[in-house]
PDB file of N, CA and C in Angstrom:
ATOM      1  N   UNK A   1      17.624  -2.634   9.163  1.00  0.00           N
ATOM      2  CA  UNK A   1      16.553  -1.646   9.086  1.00  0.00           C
ATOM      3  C   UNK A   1      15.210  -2.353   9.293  1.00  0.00           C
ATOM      4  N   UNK A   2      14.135  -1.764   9.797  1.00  0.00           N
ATOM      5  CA  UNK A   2      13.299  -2.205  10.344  1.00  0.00           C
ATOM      6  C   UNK A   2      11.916  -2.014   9.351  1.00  0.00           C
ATOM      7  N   UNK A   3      11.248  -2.596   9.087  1.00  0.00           N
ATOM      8  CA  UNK A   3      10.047  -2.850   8.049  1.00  0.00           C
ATOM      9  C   UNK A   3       8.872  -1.914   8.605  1.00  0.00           C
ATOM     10  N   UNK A   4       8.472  -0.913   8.042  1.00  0.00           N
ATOM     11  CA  UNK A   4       7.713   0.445   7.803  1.00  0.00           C
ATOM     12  C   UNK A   4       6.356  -0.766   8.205  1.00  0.00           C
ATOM     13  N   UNK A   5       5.514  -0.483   9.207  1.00  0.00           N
ATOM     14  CA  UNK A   5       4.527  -0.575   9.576  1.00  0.00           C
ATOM     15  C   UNK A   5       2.850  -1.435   8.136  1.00  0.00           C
ATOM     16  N   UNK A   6       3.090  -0.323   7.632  1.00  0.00           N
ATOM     17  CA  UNK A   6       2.107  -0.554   6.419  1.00  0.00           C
ATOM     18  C   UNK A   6       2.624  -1.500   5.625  1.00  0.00           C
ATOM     19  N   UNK A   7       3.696  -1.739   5.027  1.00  0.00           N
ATOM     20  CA  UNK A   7       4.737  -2.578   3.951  1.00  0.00           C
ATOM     21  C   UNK A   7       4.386  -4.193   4.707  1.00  0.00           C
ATOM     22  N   UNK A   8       4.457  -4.151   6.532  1.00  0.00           N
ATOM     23  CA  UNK A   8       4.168  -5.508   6.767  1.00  0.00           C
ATOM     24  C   UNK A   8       2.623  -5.586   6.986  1.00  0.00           C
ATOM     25  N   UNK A   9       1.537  -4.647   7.076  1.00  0.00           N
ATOM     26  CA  UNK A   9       0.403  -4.942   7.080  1.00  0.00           C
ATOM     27  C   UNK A   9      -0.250  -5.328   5.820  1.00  0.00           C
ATOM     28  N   UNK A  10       0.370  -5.070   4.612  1.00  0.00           N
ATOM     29  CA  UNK A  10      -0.003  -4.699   3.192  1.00  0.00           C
ATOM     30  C   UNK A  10       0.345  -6.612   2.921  1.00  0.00           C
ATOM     31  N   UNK A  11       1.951  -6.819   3.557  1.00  0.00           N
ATOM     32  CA  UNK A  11       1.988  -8.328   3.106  1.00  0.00           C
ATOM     33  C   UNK A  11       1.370  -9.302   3.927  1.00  0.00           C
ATOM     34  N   UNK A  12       1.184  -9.382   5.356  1.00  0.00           N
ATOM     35  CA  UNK A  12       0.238  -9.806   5.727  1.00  0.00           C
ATOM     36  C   UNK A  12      -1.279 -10.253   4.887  1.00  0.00           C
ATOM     37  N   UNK A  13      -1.937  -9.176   4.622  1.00  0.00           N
ATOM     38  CA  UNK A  13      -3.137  -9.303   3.889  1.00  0.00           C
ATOM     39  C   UNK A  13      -2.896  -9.637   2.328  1.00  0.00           C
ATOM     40  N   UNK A  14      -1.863  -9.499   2.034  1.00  0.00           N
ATOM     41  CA  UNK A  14      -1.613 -10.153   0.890  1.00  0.00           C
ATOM     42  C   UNK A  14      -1.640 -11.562   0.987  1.00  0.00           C
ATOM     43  N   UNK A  15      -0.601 -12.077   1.504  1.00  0.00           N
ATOM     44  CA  UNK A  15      -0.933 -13.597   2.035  1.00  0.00           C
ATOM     45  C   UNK A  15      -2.112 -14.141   2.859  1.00  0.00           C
ATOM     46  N   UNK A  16      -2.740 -13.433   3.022  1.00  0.00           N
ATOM     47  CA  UNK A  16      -4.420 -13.656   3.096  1.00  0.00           C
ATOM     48  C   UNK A  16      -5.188 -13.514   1.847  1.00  0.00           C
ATOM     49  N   UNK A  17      -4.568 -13.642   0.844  1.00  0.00           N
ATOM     50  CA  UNK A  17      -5.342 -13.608  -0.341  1.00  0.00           C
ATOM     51  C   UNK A  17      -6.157 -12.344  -1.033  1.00  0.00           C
ATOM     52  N   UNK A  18      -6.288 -11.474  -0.159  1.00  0.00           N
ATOM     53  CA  UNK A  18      -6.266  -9.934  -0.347  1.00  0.00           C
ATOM     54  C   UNK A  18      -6.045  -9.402  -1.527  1.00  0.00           C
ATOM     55  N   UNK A  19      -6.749  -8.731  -2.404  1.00  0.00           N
ATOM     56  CA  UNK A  19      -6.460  -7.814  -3.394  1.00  0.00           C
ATOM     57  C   UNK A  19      -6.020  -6.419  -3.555  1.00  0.00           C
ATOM     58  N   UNK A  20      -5.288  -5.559  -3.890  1.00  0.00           N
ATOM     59  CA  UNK A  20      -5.039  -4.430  -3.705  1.00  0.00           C
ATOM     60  C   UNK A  20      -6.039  -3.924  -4.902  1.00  0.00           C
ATOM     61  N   UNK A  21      -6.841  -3.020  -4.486  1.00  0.00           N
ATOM     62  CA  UNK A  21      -7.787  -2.815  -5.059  1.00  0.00           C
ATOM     63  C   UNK A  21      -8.118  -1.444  -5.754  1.00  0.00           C
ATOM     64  N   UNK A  22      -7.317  -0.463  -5.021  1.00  0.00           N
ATOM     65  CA  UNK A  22      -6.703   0.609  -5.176  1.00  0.00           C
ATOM     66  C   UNK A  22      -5.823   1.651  -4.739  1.00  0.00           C
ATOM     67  N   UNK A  23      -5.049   2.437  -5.093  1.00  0.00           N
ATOM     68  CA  UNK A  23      -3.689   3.060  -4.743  1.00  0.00           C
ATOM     69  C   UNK A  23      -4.086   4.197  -4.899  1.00  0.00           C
ATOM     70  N   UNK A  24      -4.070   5.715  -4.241  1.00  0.00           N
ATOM     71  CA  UNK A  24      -4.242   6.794  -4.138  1.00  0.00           C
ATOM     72  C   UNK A  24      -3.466   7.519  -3.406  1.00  0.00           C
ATOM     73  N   UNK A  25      -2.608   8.020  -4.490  1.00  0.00           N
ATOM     74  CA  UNK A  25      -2.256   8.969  -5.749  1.00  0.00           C
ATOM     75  C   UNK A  25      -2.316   7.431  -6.458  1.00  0.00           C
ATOM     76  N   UNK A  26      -3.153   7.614  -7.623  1.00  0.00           N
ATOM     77  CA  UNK A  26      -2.253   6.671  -8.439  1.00  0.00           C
ATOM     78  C   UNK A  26      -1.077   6.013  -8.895  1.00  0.00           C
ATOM     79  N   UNK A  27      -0.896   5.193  -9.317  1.00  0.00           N
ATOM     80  CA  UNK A  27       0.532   4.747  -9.484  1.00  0.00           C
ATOM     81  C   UNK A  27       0.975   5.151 -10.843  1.00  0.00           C
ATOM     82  N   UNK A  28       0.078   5.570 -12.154  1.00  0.00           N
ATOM     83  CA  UNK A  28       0.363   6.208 -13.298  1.00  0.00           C
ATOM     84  C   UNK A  28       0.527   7.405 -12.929  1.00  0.00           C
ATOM     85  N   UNK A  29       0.737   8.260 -11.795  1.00  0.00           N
ATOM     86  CA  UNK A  29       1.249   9.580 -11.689  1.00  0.00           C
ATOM     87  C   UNK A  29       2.192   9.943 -11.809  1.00  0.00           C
ATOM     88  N   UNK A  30       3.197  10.813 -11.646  1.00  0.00           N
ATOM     89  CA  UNK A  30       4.503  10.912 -11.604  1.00  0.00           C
ATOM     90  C   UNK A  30       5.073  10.950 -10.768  1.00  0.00           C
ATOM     91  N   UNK A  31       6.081  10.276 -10.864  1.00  0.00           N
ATOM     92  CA  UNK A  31       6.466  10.111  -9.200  1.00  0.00           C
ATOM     93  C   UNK A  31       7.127  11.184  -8.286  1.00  0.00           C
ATOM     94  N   UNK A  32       6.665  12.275  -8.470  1.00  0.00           N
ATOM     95  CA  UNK A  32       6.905  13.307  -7.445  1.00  0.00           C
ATOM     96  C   UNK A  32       6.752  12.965  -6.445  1.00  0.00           C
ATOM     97  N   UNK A  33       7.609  13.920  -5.881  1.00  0.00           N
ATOM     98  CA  UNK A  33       6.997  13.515  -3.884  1.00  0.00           C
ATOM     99  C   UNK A  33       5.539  13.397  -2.862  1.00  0.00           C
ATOM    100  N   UNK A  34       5.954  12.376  -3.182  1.00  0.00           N
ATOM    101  CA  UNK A  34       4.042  12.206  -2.619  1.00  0.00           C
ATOM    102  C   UNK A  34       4.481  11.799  -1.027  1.00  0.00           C
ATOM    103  N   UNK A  35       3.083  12.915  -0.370  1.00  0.00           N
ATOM    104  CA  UNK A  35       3.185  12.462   1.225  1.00  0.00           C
ATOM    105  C   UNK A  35       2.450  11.847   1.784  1.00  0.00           C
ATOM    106  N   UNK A  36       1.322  11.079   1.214  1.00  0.00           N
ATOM    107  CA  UNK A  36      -0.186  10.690   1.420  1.00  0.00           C
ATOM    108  C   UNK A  36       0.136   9.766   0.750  1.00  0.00           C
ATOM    109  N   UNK A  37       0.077   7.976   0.771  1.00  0.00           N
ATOM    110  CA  UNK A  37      -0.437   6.934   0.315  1.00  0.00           C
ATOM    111  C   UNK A  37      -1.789   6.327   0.549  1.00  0.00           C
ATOM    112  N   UNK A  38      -2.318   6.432   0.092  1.00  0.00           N
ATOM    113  CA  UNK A  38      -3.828   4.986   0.796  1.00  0.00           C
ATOM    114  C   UNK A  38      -3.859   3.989   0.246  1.00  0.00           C
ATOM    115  N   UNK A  39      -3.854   3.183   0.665  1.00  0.00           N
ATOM    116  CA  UNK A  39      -4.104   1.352  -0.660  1.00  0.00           C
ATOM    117  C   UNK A  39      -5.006   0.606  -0.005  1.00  0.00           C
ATOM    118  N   UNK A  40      -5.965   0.969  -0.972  1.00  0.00           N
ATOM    119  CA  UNK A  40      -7.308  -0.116  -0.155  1.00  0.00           C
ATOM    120  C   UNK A  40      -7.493  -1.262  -0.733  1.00  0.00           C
ATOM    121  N   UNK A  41      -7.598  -2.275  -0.191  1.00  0.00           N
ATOM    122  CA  UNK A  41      -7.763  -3.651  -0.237  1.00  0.00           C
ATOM    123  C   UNK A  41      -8.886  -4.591   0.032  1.00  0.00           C
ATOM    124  N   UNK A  42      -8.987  -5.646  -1.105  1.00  0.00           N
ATOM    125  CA  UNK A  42     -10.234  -6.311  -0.812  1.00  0.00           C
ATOM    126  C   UNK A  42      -9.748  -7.563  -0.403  1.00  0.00           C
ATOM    127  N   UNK A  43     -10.169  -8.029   0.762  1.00  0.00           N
ATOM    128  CA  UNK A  43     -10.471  -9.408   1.036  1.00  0.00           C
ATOM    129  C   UNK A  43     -11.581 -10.584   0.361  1.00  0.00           C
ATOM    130  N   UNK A  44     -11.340 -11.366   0.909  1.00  0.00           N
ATOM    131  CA  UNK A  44     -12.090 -13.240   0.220  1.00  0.00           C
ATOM    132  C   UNK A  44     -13.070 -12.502   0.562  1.00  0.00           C
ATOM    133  N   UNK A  45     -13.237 -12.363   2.218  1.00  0.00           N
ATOM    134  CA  UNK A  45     -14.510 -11.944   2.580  1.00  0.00           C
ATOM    135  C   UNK A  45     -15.508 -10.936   2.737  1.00  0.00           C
ATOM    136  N   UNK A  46     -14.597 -10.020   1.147  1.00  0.00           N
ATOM    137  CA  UNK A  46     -15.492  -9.455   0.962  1.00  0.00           C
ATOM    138  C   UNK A  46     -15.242  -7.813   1.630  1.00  0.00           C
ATOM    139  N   UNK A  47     -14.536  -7.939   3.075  1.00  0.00           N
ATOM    140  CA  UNK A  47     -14.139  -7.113   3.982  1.00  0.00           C
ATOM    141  C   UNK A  47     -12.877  -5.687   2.780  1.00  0.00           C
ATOM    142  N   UNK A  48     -13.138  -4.380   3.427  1.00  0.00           N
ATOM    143  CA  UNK A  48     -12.057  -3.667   2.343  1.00  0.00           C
ATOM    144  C   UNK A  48     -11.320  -3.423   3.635  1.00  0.00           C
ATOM    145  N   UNK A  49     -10.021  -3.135   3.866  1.00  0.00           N
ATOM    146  CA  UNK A  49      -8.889  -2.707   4.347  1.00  0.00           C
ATOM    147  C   UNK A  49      -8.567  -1.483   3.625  1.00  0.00           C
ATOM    148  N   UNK A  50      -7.998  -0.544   4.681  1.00  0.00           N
ATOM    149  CA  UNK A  50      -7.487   0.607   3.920  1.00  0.00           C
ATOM    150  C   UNK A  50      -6.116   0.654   4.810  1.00  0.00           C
ATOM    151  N   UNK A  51      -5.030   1.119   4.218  1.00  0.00           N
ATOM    152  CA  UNK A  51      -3.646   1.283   4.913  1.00  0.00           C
ATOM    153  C   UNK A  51      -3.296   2.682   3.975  1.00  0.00           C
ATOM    154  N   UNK A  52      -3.193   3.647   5.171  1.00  0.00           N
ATOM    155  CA  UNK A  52      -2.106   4.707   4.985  1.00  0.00           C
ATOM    156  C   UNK A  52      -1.190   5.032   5.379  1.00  0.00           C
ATOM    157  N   UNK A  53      -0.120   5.528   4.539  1.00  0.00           N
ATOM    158  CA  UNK A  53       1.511   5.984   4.938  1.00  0.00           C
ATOM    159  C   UNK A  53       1.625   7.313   4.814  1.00  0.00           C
ATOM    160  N   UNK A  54       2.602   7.784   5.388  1.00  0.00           N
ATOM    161  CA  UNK A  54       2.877   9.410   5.283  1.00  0.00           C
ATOM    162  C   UNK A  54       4.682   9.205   4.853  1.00  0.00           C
ATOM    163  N   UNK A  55       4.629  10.681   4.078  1.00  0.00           N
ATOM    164  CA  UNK A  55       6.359  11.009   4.144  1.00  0.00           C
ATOM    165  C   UNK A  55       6.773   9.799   3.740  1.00  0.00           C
ATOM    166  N   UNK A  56       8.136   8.873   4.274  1.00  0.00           N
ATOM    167  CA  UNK A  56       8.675   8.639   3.838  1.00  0.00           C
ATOM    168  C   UNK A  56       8.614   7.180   3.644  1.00  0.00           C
ATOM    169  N   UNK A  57       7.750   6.839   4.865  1.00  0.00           N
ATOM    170  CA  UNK A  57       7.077   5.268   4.633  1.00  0.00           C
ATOM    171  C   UNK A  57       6.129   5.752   3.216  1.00  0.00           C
ATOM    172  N   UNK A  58       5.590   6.302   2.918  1.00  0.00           N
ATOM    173  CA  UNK A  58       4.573   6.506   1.721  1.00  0.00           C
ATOM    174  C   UNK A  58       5.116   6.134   0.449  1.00  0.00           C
ATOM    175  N   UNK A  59       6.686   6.924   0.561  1.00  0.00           N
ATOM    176  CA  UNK A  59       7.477   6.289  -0.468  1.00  0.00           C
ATOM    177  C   UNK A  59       8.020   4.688  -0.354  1.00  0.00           C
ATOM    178  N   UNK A  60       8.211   4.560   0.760  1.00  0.00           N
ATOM    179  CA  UNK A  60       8.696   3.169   0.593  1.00  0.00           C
ATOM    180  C   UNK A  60       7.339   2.107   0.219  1.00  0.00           C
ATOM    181  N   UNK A  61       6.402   2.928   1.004  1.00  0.00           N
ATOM    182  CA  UNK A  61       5.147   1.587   0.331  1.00  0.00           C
ATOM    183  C   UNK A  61       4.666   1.646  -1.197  1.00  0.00           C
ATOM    184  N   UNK A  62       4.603   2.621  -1.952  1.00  0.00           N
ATOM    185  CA  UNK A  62       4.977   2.770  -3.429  1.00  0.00           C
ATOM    186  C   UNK A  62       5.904   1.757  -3.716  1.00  0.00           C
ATOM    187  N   UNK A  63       7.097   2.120  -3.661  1.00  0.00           N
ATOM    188  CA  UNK A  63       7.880   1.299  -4.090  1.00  0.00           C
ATOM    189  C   UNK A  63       7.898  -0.252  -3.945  1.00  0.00           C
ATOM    190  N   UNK A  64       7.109  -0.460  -2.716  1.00  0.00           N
ATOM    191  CA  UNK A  64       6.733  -1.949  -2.689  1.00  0.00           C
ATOM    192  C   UNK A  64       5.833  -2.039  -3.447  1.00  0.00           C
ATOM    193  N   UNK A  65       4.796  -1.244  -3.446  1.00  0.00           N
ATOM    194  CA  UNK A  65       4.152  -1.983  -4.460  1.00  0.00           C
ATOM    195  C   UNK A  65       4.014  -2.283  -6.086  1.00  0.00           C
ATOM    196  N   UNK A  66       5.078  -1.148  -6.255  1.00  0.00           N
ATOM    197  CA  UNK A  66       5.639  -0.965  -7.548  1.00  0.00           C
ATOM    198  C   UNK A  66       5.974  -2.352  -8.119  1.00  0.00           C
ATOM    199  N   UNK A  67       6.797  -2.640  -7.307  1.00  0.00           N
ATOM    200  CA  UNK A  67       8.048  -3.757  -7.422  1.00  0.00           C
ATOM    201  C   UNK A  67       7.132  -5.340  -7.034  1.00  0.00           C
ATOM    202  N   UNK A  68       6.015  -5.487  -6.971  1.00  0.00           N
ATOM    203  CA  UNK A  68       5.050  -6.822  -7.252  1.00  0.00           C
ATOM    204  C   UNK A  68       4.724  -7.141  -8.158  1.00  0.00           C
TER     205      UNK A  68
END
């Protein structure tokens, strides 16, 4: 199976030292079906990254980030 787009952009910038800075829906929500992820991210330099998923990558990028 092949790695959901966002899940390898998210670790990418992780190993750039990158902070996840915030998750929207929250991650204290319940985990109903959510179709909208955003996780914005701060870099060293300061720079923010934003990565969104839909449907079912949305769930899988939750769950990655759950599971850090």
């Amino acid at each position: 199976m092949t790695e959901f787009r966002s899940i390898s952009e998210l670790k990418k910038l992780l190993a750039d030292n990158c902070k996840i800075e915030k998750i929207q829906p929250p991650m204290i929500a319940s985990d109903i079906e959510v179709n909208v992820v955003t996780v914005t991210v701060l870099c060293p330099d300061g720079k923010t990254q934003t990565i969104r998923a839909y449907r079912e990558e949305a769930h899988a990028l939750r769950e990655f980030v759950r599971n850090l």
